[in-house]
PDB file of N, CA and C in Angstrom:
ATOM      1  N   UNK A   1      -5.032   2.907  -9.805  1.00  0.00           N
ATOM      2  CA  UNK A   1      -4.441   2.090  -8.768  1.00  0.00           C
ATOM      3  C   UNK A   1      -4.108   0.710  -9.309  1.00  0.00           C
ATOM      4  N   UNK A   2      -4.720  -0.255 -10.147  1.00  0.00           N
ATOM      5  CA  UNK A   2      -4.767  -1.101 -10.804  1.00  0.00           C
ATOM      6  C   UNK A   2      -3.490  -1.223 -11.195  1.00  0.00           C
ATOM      7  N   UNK A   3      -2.943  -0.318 -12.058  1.00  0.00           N
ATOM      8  CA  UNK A   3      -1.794  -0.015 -13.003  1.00  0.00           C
ATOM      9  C   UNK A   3      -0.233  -0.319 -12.134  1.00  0.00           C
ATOM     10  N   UNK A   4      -0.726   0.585 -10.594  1.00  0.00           N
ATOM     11  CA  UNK A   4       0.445   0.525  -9.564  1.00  0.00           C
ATOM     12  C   UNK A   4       0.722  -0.851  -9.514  1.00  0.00           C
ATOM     13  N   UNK A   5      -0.547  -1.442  -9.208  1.00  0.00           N
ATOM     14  CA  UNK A   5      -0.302  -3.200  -7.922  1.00  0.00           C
ATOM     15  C   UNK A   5       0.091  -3.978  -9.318  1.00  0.00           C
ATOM     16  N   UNK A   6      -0.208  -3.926 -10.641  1.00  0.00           N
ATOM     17  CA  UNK A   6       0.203  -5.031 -11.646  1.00  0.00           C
ATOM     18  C   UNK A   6       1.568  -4.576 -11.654  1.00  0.00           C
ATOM     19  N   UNK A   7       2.209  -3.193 -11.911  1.00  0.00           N
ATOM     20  CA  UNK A   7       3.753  -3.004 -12.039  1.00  0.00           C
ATOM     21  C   UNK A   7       4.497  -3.465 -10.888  1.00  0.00           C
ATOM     22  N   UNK A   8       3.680  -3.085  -9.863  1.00  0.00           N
ATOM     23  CA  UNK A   8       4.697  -3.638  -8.612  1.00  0.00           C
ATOM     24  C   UNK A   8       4.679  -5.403  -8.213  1.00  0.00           C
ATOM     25  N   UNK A   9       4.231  -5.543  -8.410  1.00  0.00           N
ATOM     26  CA  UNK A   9       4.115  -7.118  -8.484  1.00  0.00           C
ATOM     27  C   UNK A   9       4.959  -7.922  -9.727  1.00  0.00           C
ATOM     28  N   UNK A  10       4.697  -7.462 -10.933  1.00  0.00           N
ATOM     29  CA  UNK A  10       5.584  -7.377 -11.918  1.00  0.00           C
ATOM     30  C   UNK A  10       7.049  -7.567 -11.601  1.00  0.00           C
ATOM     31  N   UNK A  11       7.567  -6.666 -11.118  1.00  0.00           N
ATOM     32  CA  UNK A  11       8.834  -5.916  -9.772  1.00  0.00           C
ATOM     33  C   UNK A  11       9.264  -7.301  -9.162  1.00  0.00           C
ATOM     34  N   UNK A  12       8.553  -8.281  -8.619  1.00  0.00           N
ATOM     35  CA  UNK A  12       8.364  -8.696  -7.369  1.00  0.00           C
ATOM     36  C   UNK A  12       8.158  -8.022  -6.151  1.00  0.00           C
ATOM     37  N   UNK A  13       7.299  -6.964  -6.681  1.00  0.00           N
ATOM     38  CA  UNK A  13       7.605  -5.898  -5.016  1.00  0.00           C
ATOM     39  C   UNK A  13       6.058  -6.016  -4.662  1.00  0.00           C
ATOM     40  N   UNK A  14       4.854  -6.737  -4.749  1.00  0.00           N
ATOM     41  CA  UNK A  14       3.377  -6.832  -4.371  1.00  0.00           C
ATOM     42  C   UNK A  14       3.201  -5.706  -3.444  1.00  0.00           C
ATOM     43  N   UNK A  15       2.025  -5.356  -3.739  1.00  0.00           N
ATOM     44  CA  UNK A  15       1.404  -4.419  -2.883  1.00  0.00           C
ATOM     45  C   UNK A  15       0.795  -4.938  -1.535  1.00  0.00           C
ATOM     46  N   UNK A  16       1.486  -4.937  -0.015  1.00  0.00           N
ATOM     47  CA  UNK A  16       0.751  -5.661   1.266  1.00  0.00           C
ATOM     48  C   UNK A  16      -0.939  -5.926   1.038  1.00  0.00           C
ATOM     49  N   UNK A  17      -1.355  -6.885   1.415  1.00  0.00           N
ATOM     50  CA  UNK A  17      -2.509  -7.633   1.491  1.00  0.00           C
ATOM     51  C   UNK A  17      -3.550  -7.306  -0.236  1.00  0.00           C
ATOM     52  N   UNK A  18      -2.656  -7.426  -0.866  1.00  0.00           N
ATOM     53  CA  UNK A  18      -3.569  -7.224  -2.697  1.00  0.00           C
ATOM     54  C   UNK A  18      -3.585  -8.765  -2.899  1.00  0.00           C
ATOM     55  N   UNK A  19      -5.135  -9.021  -2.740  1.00  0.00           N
ATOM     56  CA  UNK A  19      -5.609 -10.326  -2.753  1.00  0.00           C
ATOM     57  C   UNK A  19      -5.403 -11.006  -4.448  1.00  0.00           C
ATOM     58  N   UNK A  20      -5.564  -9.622  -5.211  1.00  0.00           N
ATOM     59  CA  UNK A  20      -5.283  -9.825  -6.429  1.00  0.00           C
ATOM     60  C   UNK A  20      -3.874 -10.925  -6.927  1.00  0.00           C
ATOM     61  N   UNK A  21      -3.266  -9.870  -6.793  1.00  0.00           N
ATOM     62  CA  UNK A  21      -1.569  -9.645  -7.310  1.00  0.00           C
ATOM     63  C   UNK A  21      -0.523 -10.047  -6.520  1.00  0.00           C
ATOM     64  N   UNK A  22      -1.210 -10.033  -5.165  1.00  0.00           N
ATOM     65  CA  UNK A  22      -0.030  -9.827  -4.194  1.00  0.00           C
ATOM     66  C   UNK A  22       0.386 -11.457  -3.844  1.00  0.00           C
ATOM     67  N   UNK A  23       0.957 -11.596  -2.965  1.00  0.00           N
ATOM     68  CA  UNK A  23       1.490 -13.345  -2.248  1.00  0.00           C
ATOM     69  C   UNK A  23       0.797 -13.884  -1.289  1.00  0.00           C
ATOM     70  N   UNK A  24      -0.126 -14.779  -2.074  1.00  0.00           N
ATOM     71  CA  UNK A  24      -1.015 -15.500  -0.850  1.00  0.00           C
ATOM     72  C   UNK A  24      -0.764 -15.573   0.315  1.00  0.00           C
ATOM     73  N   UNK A  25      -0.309 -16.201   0.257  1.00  0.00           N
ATOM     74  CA  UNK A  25       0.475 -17.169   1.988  1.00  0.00           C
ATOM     75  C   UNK A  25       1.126 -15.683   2.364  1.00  0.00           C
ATOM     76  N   UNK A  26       1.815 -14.684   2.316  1.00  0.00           N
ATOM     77  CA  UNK A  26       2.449 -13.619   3.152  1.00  0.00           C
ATOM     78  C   UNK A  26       1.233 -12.719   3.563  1.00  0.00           C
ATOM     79  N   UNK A  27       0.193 -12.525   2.028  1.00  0.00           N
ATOM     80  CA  UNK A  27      -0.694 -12.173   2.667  1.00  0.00           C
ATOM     81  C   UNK A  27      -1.660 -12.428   3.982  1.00  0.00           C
ATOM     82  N   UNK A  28      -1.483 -13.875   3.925  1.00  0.00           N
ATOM     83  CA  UNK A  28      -2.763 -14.608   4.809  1.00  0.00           C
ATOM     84  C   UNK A  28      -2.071 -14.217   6.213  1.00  0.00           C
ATOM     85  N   UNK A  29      -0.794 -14.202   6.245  1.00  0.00           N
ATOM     86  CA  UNK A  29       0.087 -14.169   7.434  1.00  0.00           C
ATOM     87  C   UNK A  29       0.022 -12.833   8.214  1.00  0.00           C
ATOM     88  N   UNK A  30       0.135 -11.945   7.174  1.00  0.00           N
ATOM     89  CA  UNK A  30       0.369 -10.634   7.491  1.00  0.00           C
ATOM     90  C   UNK A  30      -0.978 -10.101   8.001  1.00  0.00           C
ATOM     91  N   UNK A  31      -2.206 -10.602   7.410  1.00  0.00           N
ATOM     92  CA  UNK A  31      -3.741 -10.450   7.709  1.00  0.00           C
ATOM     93  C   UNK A  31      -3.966 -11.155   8.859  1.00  0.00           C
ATOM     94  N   UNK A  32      -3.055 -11.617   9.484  1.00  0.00           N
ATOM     95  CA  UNK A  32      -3.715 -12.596  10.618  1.00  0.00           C
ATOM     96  C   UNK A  32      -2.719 -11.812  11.487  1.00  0.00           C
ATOM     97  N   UNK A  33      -1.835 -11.181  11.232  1.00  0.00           N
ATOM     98  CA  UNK A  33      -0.979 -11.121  12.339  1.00  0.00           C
ATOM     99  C   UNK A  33      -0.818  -9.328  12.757  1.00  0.00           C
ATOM    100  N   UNK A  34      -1.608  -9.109  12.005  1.00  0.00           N
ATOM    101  CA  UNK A  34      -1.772  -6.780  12.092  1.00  0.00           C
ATOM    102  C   UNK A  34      -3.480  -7.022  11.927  1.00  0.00           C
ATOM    103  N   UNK A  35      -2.958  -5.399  11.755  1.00  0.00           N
ATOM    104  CA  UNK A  35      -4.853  -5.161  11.745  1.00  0.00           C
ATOM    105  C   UNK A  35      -4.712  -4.291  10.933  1.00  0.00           C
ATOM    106  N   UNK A  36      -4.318  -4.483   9.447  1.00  0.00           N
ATOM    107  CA  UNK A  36      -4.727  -4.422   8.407  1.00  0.00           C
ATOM    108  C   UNK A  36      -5.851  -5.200   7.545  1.00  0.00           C
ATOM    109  N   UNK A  37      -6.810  -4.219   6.987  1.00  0.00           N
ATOM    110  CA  UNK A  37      -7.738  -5.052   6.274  1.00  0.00           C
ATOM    111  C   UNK A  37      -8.348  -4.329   5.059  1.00  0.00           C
ATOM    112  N   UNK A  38      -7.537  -3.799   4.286  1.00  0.00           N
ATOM    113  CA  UNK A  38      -7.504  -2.847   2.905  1.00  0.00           C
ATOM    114  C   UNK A  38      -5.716  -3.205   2.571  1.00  0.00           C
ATOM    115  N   UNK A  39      -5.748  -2.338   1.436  1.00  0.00           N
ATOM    116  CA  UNK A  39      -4.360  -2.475   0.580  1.00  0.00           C
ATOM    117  C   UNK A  39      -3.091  -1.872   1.375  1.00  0.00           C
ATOM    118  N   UNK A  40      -2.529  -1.926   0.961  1.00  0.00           N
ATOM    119  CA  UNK A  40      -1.487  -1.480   1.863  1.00  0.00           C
ATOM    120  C   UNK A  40      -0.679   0.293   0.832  1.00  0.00           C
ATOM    121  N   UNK A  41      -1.804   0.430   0.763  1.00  0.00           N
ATOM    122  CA  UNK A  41      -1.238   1.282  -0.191  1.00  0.00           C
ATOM    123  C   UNK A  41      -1.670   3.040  -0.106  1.00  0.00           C
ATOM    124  N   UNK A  42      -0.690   3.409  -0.569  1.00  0.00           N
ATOM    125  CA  UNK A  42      -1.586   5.563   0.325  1.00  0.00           C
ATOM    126  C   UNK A  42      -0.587   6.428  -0.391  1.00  0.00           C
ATOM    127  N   UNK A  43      -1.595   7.508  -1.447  1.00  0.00           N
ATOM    128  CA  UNK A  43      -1.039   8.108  -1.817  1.00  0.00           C
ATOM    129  C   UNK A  43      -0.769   9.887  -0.729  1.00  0.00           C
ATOM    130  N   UNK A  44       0.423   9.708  -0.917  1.00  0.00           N
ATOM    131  CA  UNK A  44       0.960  11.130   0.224  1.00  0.00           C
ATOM    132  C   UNK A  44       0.884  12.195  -0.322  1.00  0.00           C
ATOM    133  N   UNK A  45       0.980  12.481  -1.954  1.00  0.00           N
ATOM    134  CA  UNK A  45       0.540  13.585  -2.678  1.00  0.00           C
ATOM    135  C   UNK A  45      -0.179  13.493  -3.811  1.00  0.00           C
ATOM    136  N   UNK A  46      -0.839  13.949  -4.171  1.00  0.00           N
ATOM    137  CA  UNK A  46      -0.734  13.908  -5.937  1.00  0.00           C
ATOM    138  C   UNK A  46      -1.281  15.433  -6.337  1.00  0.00           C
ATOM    139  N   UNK A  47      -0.475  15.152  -7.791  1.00  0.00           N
ATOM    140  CA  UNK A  47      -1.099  16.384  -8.723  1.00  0.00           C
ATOM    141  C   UNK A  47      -1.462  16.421  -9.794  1.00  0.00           C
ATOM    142  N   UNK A  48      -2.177  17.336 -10.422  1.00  0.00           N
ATOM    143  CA  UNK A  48      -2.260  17.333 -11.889  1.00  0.00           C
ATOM    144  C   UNK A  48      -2.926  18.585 -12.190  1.00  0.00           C
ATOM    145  N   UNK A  49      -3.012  18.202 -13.609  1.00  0.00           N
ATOM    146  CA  UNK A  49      -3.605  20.071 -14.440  1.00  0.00           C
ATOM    147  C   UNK A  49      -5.148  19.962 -14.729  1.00  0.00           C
ATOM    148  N   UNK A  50      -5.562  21.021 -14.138  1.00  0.00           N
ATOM    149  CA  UNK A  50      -6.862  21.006 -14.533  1.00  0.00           C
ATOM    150  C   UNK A  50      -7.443  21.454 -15.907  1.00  0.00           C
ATOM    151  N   UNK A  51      -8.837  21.644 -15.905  1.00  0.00           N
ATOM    152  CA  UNK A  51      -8.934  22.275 -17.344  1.00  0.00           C
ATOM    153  C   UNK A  51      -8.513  23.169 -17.679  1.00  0.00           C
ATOM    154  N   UNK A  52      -7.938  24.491 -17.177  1.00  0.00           N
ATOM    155  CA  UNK A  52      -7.527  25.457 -17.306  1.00  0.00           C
ATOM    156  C   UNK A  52      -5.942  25.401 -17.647  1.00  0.00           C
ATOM    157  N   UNK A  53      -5.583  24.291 -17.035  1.00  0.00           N
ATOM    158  CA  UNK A  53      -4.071  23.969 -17.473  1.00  0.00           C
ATOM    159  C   UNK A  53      -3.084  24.856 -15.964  1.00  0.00           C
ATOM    160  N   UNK A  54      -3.653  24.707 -14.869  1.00  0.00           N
ATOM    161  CA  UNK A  54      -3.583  25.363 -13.801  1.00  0.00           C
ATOM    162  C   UNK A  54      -3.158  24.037 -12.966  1.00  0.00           C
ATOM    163  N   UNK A  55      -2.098  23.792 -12.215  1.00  0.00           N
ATOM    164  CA  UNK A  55      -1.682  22.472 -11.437  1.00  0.00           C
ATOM    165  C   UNK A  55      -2.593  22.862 -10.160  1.00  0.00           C
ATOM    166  N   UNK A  56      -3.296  21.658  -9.934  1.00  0.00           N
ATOM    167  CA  UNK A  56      -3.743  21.317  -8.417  1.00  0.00           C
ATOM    168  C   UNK A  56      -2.801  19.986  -7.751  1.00  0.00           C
ATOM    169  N   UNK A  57      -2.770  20.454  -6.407  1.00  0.00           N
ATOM    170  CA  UNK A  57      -2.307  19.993  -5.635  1.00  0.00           C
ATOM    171  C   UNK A  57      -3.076  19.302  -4.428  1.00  0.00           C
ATOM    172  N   UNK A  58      -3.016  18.194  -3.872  1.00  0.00           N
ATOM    173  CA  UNK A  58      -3.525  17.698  -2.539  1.00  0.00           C
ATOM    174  C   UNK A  58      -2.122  16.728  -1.793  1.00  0.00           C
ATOM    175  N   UNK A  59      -2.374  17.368  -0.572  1.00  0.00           N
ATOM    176  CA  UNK A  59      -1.508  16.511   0.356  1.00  0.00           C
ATOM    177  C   UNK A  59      -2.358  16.216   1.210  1.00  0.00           C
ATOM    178  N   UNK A  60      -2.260  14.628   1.852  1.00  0.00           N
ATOM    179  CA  UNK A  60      -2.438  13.930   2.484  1.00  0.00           C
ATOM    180  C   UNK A  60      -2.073  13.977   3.879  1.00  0.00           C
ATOM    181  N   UNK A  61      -2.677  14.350   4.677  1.00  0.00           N
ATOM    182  CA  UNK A  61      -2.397  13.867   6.359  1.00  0.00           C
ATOM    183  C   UNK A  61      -1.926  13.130   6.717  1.00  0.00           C
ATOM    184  N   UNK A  62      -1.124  13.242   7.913  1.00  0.00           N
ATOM    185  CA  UNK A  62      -0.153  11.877   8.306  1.00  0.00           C
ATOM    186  C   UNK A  62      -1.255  10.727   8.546  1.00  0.00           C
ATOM    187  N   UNK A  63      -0.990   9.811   7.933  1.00  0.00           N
ATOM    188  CA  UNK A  63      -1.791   8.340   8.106  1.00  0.00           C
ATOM    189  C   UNK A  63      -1.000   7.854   9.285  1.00  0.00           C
ATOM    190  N   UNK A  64      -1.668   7.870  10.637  1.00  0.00           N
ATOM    191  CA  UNK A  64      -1.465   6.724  11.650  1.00  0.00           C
ATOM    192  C   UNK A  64      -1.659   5.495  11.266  1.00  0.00           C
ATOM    193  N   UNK A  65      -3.075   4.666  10.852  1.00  0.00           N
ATOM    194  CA  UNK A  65      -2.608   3.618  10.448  1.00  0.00           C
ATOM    195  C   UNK A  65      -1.449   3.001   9.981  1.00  0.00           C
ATOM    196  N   UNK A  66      -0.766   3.615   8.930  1.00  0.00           N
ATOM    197  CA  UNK A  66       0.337   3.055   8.009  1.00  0.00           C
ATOM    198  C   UNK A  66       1.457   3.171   9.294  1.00  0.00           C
ATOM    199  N   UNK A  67       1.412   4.176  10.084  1.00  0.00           N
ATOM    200  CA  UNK A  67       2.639   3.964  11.108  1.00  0.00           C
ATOM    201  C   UNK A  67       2.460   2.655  11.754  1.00  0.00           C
ATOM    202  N   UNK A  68       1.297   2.186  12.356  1.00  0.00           N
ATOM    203  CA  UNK A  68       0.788   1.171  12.977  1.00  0.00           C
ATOM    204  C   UNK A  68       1.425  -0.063  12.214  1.00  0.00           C
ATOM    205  N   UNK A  69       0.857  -0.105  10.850  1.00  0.00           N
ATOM    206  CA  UNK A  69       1.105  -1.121  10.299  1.00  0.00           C
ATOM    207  C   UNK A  69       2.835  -1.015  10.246  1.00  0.00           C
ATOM    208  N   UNK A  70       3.525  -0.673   9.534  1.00  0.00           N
ATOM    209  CA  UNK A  70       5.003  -0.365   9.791  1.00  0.00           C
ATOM    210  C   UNK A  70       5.443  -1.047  11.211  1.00  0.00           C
ATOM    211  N   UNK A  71       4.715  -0.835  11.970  1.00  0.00           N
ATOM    212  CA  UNK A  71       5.260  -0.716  13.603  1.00  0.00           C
ATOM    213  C   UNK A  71       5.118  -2.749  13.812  1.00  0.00           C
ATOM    214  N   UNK A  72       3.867  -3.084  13.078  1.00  0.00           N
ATOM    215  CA  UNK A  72       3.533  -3.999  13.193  1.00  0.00           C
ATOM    216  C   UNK A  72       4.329  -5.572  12.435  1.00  0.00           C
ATOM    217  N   UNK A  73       4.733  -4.776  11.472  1.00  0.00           N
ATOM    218  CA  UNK A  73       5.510  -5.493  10.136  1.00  0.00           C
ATOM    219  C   UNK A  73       6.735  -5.865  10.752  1.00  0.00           C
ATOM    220  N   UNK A  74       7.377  -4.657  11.057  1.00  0.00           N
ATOM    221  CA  UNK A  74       8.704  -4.828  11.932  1.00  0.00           C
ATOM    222  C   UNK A  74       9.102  -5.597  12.875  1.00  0.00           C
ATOM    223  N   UNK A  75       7.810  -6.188  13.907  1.00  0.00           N
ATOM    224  CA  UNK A  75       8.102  -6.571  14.861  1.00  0.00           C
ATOM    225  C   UNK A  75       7.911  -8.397  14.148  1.00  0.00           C
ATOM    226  N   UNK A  76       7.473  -8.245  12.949  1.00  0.00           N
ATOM    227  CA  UNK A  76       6.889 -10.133  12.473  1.00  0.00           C
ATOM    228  C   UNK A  76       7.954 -10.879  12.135  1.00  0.00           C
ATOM    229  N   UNK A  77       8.164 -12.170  12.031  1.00  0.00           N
ATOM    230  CA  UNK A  77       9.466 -12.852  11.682  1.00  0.00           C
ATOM    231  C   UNK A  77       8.533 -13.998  10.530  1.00  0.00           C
ATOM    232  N   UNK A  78       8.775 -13.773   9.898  1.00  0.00           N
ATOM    233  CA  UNK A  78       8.558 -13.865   8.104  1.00  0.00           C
ATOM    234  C   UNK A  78       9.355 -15.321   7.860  1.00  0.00           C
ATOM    235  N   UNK A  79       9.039 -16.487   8.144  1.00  0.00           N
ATOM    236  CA  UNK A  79       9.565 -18.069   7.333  1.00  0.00           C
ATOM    237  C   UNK A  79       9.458 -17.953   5.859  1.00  0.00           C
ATOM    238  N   UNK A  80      10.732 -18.419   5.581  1.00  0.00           N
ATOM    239  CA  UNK A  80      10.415 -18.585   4.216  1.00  0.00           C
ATOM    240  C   UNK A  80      10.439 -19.894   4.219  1.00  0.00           C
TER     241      UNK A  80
END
């Protein structure tokens, strides 16, 4: 996960509320103004090969939160 929030930030694209990497002040804003209080971040699939060299798969359940937050983002008016 580490690897994601330094490239995306890198980007200019920060990962929502990454106290690390991400943009203070949008963070502080965005934390005060949703009810987010973790990363803003969710993986929807992943895969890989096991020892056998056999692909596993996991999918992820629809995350309500992240709709919430989305729902929440949308409605904010962002000063620059």
């Amino acid at each position: 996960m580490h690897q994601i929030r330094v490239q995306s930030a890198n980007l200019n694209h920060p990962v929502v509320n990454d106290k690390k990497y991400g943009l203070f002040g949008l963070n502080k804003y965005i934390s005060k103004e949703t009810t987010i209080n973790r990363l803003a971040l969710h993986a929807k699939s992943i895969s890989f090969l096991d020892l056998n060299h056999q692909t596993v798969y996991y999918q992820a359940t629809k995350n309500n939160e992240f709709d919430i937050l989305l729902s929440q983002l949308n409605n904010l008016t962002v000063k620059t």
